[in-house]
N, C-alpha and C. Protein backbone atom coordinates (compact mmCIF):
# COMPACT_ATOMS: atom_id res chain seq x y z
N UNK A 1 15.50 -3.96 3.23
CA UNK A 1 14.27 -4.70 3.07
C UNK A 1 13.89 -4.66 1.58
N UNK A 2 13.33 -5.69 1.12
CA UNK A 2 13.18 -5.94 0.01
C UNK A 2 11.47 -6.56 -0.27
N UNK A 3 10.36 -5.89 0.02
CA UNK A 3 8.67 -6.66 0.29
C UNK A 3 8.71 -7.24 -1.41
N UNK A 4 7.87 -8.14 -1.12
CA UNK A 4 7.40 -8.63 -2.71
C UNK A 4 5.87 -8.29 -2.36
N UNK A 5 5.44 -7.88 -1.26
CA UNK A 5 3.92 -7.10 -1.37
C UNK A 5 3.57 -6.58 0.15
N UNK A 6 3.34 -5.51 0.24
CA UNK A 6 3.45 -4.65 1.61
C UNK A 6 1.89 -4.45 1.93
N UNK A 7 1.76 -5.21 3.27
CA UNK A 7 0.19 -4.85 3.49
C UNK A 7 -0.05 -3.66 4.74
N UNK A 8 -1.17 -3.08 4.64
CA UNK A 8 -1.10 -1.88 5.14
C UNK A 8 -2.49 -2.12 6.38
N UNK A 9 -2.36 -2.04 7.42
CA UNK A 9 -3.22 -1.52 8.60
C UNK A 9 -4.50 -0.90 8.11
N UNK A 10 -5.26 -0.98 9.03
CA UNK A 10 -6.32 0.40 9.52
C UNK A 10 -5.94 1.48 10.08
N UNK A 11 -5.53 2.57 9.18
CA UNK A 11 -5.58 3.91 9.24
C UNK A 11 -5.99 4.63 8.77
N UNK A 12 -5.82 6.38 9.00
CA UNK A 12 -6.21 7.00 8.37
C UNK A 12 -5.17 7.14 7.07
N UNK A 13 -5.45 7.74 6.08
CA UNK A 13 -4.37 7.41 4.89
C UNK A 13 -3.31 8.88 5.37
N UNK A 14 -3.71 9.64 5.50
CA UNK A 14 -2.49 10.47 6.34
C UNK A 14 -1.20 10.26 6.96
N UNK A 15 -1.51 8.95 7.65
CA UNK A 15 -0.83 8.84 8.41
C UNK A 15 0.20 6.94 8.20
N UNK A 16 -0.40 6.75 7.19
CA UNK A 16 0.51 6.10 6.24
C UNK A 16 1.05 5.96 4.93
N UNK A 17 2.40 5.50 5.30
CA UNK A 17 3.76 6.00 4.25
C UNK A 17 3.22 5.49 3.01
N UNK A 18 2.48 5.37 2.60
CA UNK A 18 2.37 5.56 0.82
C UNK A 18 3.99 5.80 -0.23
N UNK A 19 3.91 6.51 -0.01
CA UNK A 19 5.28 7.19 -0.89
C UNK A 19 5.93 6.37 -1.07
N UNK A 20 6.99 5.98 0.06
CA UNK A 20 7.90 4.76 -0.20
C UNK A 20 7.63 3.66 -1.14
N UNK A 21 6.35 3.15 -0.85
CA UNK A 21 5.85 2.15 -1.72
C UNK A 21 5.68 2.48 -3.10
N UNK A 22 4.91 3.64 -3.61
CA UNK A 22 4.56 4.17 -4.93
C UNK A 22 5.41 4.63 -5.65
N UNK A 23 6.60 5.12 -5.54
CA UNK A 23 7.40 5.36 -6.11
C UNK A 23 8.19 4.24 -7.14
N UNK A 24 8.27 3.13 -6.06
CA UNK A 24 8.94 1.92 -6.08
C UNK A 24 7.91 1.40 -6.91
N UNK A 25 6.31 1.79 -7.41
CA UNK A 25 5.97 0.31 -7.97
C UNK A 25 5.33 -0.85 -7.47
N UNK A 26 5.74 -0.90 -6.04
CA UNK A 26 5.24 -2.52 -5.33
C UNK A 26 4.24 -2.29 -5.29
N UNK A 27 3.75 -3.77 -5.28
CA UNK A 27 2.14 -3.53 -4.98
C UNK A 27 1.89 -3.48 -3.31
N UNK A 28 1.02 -3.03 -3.01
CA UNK A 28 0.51 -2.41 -1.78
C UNK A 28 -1.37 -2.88 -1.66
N UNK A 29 -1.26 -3.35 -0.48
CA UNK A 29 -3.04 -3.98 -0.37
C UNK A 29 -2.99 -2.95 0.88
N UNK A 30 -4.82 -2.18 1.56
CA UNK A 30 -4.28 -1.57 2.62
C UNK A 30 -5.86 -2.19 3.30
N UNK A 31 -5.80 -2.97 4.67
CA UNK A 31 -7.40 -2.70 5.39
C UNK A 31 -8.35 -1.86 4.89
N UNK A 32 -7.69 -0.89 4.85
CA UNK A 32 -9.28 0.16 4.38
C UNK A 32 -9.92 0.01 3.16
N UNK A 33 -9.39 -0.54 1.77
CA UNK A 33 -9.79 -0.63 0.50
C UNK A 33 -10.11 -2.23 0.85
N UNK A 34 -9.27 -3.05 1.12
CA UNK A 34 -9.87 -5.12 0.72
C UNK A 34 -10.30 -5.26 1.88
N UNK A 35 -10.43 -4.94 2.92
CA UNK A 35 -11.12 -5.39 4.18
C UNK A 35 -10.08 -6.22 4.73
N UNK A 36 -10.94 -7.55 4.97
CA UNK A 36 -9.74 -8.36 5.60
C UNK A 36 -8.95 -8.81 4.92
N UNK A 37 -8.03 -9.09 5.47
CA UNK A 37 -6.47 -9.71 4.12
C UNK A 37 -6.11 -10.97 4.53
N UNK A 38 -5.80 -12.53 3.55
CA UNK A 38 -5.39 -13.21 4.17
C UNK A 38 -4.82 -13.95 3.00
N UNK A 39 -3.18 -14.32 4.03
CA UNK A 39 -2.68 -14.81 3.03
C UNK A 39 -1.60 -16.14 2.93
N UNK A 40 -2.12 -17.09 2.54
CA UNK A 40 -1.34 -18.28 2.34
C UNK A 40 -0.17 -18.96 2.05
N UNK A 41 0.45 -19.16 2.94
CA UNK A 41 1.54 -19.27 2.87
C UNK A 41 2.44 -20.66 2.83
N UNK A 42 1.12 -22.12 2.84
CA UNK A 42 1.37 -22.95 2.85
C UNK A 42 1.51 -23.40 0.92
N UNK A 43 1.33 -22.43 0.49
CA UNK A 43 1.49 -22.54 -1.03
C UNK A 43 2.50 -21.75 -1.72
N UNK A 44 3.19 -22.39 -2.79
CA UNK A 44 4.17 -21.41 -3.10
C UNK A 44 3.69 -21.45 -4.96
N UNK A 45 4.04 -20.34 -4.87
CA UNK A 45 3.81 -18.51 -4.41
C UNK A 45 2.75 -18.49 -4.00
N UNK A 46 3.16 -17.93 -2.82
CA UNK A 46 1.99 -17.03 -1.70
C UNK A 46 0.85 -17.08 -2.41
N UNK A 47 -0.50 -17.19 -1.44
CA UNK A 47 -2.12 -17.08 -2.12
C UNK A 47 -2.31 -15.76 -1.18
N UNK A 48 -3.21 -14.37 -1.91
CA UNK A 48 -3.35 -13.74 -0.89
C UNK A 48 -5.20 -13.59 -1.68
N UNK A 49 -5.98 -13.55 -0.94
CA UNK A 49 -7.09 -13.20 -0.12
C UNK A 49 -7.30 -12.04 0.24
N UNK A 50 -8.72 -11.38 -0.26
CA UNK A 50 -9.32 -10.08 0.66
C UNK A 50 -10.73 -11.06 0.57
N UNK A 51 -11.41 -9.59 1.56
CA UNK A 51 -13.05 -10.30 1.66
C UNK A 51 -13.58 -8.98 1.06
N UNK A 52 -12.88 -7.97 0.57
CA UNK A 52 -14.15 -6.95 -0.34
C UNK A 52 -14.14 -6.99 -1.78
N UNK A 53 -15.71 -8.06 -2.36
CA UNK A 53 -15.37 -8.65 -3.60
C UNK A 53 -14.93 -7.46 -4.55
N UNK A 54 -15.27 -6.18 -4.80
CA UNK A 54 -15.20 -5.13 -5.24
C UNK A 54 -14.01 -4.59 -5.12
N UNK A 55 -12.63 -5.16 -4.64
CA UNK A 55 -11.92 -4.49 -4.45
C UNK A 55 -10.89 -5.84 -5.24
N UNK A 56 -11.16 -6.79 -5.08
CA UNK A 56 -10.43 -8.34 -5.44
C UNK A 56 -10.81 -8.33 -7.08
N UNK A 57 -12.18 -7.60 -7.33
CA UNK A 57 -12.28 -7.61 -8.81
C UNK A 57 -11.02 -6.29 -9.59
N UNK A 58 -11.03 -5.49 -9.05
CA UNK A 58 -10.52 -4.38 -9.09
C UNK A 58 -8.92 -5.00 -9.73
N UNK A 59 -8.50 -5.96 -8.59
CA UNK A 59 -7.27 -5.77 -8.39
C UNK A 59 -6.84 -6.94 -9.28
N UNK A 60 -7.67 -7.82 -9.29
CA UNK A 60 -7.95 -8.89 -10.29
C UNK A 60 -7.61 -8.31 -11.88
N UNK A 61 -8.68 -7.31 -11.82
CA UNK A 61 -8.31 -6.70 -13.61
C UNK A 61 -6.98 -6.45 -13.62
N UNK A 62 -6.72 -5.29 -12.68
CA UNK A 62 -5.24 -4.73 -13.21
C UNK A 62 -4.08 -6.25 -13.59
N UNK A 63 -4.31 -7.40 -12.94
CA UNK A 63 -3.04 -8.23 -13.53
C UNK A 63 -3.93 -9.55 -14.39
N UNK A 64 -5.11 -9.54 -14.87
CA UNK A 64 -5.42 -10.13 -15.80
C UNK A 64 -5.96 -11.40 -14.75
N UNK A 65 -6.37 -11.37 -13.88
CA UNK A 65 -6.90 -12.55 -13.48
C UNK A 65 -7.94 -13.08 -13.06
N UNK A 66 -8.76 -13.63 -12.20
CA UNK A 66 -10.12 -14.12 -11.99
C UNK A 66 -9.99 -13.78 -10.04
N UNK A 67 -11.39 -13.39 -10.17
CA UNK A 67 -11.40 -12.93 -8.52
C UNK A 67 -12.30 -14.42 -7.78
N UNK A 68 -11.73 -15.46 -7.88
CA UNK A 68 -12.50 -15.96 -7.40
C UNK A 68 -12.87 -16.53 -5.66
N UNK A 69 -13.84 -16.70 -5.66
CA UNK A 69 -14.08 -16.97 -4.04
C UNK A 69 -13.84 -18.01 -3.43
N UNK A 70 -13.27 -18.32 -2.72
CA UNK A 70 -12.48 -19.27 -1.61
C UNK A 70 -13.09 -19.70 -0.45
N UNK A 71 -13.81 -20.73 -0.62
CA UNK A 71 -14.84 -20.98 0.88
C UNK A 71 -13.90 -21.76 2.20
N UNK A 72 -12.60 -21.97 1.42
CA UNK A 72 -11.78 -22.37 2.87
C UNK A 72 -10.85 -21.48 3.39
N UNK A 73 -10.77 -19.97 2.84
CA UNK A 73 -10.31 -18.69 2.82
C UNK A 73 -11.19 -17.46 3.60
N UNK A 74 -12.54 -17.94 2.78
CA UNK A 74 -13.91 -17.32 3.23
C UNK A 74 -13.70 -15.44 2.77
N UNK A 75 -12.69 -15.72 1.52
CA UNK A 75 -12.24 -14.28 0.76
C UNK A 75 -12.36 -14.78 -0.36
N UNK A 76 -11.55 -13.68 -1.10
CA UNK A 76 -11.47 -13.27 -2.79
C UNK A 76 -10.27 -13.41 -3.00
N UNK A 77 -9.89 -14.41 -4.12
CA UNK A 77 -8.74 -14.29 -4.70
C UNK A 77 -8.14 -13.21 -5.44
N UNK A 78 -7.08 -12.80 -5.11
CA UNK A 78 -6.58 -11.44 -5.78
C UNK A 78 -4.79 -12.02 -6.35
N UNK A 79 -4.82 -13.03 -6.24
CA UNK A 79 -3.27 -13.42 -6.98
C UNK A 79 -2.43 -14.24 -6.16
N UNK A 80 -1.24 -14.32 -6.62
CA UNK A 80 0.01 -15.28 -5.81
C UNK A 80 1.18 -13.94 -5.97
N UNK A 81 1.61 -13.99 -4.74
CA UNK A 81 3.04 -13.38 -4.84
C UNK A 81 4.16 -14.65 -4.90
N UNK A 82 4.78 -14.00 -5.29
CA UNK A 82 6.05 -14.56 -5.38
C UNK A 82 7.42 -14.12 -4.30
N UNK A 83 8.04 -15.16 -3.93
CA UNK A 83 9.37 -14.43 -3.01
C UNK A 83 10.64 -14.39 -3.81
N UNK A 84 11.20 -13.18 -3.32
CA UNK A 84 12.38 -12.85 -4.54
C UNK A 84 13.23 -13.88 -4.61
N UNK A 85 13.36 -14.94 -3.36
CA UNK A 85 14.32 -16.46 -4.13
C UNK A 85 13.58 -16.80 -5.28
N UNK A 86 11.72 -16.83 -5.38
CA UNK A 86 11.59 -17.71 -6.23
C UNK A 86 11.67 -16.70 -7.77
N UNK A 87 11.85 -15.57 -7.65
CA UNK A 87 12.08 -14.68 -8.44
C UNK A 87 13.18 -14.85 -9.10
N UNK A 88 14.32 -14.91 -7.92
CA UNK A 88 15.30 -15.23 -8.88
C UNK A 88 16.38 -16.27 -9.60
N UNK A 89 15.41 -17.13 -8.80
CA UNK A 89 15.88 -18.67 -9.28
C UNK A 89 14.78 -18.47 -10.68
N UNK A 90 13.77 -18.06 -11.41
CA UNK A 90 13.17 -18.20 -12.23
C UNK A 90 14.05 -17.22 -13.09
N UNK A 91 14.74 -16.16 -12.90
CA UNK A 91 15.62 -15.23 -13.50
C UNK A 91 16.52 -16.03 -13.86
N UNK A 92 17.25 -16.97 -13.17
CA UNK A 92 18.37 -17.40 -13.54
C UNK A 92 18.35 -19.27 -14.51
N UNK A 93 17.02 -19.59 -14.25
CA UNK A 93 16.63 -20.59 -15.68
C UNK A 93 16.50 -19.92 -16.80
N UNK A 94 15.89 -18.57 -16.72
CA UNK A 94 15.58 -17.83 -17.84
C UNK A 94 17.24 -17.55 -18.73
N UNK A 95 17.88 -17.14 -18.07
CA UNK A 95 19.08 -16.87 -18.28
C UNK A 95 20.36 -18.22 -18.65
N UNK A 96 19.74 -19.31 -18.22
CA UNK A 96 20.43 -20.75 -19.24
C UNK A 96 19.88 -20.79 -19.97
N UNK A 97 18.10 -21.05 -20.24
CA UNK A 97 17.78 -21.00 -21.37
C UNK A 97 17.97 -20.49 -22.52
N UNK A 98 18.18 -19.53 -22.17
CA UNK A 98 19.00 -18.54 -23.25
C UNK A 98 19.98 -19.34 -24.37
């Protein structure tokens, strides 16, 4: 398995695998910090959505972007993922360009 972004349940944090993920880097959204999560998939790269503005600003800073609110989402913008085809078809223009 290969996630380009791993979303995490309602739990207690005990009792989810953290580790795997942190080690690695990926980003990780979990229920308990953004509330609800939602994420679009009729757009490419992925739109993902929380509804806790405080947590979408948060996550917003760390990659430089704008948390903005989505009234046909009825969340907070927190970014676009990307899927590793489109990853690496962008790797491999990068790499003719050259």
């Amino acid at each position: 398995m290969n996630p380009a972004l791993t979303l995490f349940g309602n739990a207690d944090s005990e009792h989810l695998a953290y580790n795997a993920w942190s080690y690695r880097r990926l980003p990780v959204i979990t229920n308990n910090q953004a509330g609800c999560v939602v994420v679009d998939t009729n757009v490419s790269p992925m739109a993902v959505y929380v509804t806790n503005l405080a947590y979408a600003q948060s996550w917003a800073a760390k990659v430089n972007a704008n948390a903005h609110y989505s009234a046909v989402h009825q969340a907070y913008s927190v970014g676009f993922v990307k899927t590793h085809a489109q990853l690496r078809t962008e790797k491999m223009l990068m790499a003719v360009a050259r």
